[in-house]
C-alpha atoms as a PDB file:
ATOM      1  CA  UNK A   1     -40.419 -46.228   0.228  1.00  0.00           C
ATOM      2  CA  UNK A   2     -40.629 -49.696  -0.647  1.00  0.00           C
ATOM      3  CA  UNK A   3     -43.142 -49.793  -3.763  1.00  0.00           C
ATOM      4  CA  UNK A   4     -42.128 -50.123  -7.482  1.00  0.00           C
ATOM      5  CA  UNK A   5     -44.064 -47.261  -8.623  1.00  0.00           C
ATOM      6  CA  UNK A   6     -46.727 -47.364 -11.604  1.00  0.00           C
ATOM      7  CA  UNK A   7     -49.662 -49.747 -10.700  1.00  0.00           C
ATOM      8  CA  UNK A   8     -52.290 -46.791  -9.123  1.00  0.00           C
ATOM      9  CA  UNK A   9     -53.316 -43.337  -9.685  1.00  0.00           C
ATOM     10  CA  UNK A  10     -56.923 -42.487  -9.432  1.00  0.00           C
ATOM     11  CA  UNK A  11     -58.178 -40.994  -6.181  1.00  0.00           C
ATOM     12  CA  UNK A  12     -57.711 -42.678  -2.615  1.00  0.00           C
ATOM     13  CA  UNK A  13     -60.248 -43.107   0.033  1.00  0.00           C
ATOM     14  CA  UNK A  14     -60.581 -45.315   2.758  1.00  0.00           C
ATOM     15  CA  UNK A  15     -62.912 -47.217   0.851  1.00  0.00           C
ATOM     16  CA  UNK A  16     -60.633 -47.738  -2.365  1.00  0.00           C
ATOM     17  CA  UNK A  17     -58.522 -51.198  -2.298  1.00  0.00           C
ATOM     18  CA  UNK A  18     -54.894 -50.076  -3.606  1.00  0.00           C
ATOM     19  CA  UNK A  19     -53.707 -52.345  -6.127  1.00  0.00           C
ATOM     20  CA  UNK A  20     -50.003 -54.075  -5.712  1.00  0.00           C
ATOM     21  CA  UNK A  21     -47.101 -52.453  -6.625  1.00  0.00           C
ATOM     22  CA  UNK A  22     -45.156 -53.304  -9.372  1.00  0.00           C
ATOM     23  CA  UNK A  23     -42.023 -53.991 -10.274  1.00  0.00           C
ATOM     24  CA  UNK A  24     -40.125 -54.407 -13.938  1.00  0.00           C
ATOM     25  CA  UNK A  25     -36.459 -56.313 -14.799  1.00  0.00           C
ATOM     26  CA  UNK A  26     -34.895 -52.713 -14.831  1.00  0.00           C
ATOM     27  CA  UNK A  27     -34.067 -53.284 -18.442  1.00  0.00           C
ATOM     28  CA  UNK A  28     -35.133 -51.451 -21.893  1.00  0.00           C
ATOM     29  CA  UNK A  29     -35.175 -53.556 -24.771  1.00  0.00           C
ATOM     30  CA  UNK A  30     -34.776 -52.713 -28.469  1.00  0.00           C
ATOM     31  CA  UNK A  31     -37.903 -52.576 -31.019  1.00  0.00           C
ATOM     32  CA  UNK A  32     -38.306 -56.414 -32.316  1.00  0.00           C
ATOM     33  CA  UNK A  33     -35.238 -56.930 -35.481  1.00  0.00           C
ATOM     34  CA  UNK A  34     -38.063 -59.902 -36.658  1.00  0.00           C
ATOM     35  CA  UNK A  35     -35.430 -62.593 -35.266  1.00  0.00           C
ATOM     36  CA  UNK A  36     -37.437 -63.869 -32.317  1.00  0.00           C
ATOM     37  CA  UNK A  37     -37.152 -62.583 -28.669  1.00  0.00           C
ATOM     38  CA  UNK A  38     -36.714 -59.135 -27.790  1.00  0.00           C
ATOM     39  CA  UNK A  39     -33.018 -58.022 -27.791  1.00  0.00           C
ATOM     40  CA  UNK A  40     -32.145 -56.556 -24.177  1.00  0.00           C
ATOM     41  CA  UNK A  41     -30.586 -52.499 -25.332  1.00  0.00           C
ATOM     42  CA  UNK A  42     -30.273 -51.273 -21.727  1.00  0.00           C
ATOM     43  CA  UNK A  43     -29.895 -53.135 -17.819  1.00  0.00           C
ATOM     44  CA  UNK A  44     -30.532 -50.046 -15.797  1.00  0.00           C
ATOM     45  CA  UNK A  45     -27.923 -50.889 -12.576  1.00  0.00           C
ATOM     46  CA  UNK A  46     -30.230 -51.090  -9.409  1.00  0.00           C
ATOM     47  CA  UNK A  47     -32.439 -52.709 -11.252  1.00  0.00           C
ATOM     48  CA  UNK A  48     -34.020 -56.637 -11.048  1.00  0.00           C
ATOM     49  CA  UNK A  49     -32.088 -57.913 -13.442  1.00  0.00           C
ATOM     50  CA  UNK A  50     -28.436 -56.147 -12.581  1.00  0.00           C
ATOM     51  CA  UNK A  51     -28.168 -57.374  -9.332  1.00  0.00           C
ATOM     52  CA  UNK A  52     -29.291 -61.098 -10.019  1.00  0.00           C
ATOM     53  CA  UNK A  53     -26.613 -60.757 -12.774  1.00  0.00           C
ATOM     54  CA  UNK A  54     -28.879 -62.335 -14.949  1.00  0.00           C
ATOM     55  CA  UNK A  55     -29.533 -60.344 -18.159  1.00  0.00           C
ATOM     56  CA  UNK A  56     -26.635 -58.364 -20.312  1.00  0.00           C
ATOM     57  CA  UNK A  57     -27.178 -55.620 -23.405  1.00  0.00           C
ATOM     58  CA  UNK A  58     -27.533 -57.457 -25.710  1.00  0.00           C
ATOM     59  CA  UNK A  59     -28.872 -60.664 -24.524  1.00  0.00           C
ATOM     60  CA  UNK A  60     -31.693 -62.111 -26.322  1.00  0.00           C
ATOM     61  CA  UNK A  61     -34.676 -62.989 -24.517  1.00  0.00           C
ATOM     62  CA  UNK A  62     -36.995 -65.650 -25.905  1.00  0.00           C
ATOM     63  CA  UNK A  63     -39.657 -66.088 -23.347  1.00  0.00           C
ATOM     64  CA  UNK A  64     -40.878 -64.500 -20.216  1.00  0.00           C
ATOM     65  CA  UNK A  65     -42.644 -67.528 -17.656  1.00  0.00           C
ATOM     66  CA  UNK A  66     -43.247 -69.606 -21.064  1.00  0.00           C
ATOM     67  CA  UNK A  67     -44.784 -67.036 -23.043  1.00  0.00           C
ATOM     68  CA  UNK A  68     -42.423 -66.459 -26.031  1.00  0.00           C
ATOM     69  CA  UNK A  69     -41.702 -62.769 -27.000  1.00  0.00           C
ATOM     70  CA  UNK A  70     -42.047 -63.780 -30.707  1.00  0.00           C
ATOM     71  CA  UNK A  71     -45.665 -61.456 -31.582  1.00  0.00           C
ATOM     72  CA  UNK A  72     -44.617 -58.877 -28.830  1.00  0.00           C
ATOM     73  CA  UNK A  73     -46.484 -56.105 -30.628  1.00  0.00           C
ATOM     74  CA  UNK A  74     -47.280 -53.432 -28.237  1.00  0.00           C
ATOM     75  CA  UNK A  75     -45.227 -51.992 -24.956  1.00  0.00           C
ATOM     76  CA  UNK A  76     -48.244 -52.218 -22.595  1.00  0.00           C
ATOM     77  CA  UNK A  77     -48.253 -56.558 -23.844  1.00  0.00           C
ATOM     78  CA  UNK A  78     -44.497 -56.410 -22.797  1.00  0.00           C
ATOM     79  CA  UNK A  79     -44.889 -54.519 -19.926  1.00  0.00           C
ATOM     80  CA  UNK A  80     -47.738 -57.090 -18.375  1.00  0.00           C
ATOM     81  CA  UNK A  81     -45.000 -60.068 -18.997  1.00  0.00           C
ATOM     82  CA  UNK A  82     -42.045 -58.089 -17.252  1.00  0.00           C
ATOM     83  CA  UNK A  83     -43.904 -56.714 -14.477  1.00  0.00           C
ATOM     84  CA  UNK A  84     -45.087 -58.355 -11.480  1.00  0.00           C
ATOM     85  CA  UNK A  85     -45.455 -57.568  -7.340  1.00  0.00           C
ATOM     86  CA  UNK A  86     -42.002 -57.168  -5.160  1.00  0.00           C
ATOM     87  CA  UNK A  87     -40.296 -60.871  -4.753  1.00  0.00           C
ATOM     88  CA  UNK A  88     -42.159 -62.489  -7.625  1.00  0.00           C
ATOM     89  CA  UNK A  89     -40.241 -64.343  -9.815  1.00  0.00           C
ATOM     90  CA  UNK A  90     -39.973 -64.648 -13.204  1.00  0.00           C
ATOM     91  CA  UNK A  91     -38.323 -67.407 -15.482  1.00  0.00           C
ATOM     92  CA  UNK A  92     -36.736 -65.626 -18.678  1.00  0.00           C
ATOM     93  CA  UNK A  93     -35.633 -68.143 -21.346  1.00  0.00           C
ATOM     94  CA  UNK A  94     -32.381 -66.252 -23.040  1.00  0.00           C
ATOM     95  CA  UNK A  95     -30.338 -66.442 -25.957  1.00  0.00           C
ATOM     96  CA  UNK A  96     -26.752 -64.449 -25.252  1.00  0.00           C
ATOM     97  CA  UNK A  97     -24.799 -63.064 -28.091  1.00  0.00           C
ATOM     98  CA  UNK A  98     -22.594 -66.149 -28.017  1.00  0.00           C
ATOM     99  CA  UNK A  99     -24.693 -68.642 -29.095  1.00  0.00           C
ATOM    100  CA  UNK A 100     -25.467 -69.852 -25.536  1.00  0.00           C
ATOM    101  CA  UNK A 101     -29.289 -70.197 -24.420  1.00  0.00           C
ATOM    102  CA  UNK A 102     -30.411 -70.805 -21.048  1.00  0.00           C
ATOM    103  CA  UNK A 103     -33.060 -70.066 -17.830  1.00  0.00           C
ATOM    104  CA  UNK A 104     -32.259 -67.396 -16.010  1.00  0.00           C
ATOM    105  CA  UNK A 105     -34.319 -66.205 -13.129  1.00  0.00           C
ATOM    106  CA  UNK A 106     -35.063 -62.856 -11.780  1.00  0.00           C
ATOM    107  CA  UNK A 107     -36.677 -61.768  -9.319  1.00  0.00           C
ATOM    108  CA  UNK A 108     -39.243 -58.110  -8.836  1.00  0.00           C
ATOM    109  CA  UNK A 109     -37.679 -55.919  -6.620  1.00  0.00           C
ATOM    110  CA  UNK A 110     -37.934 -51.575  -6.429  1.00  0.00           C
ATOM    111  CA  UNK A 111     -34.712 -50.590  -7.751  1.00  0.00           C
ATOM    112  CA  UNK A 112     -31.769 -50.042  -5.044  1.00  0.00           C
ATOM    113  CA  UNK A 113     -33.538 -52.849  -2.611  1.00  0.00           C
END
């Protein structure tokens, strides 16, 4: 199987057009502290971001493709920036825990590909 999972449901005929599958970073971040960014918690390891060694627990990311992650309010908001179809990319702007801020890019795969 080489989807991502989510981005269906509903009823298939051969008339219905099958939207994309998607695919996230494979990382849970914490609830917004207020500080700006969204605080990576979790990098799941066959995920996106684990095997482009680009994000760590604990890194802070700013921005997702330019849109900062300051008035991130709801999950489904966040989950529209993170996911995307299989091989897009995605240019995260990130704050790590020492101080260091930089572009890091990942790119959409299903987890284990």
């Amino acid at each position: 199987r080489r989807g991502c999972g989510g981005g269906g449901g509903g009823l298939s005929g051969p008339r219905s057009s099958q939207k994309p599958k998607l695919c996230g970073f494979g990382v849970t971040f914490k609830k917004s502290d207020g500080k700006g960014g969204m605080v990576v918690k979790r990098v799941k390891s066959l995920g996106s971001a684990a095997t482009s060694n680009a994000l760590r627990a604990g890194d802070r990311v700013l921005s997702i493709d330019s849109t900062p992650l300051e008035d991130i309010a709801d999950a489904m908001h966040l989950a529209r920036l993170t996911h995307g179809e299989a091989g897009s990319a995605a240019v995260l702007k990130v704050l790590r825990p020492s101080g260091e801020q930089e572009d890091v890019v990942v790119i959409r795969h299903p987890a284990g590909v």
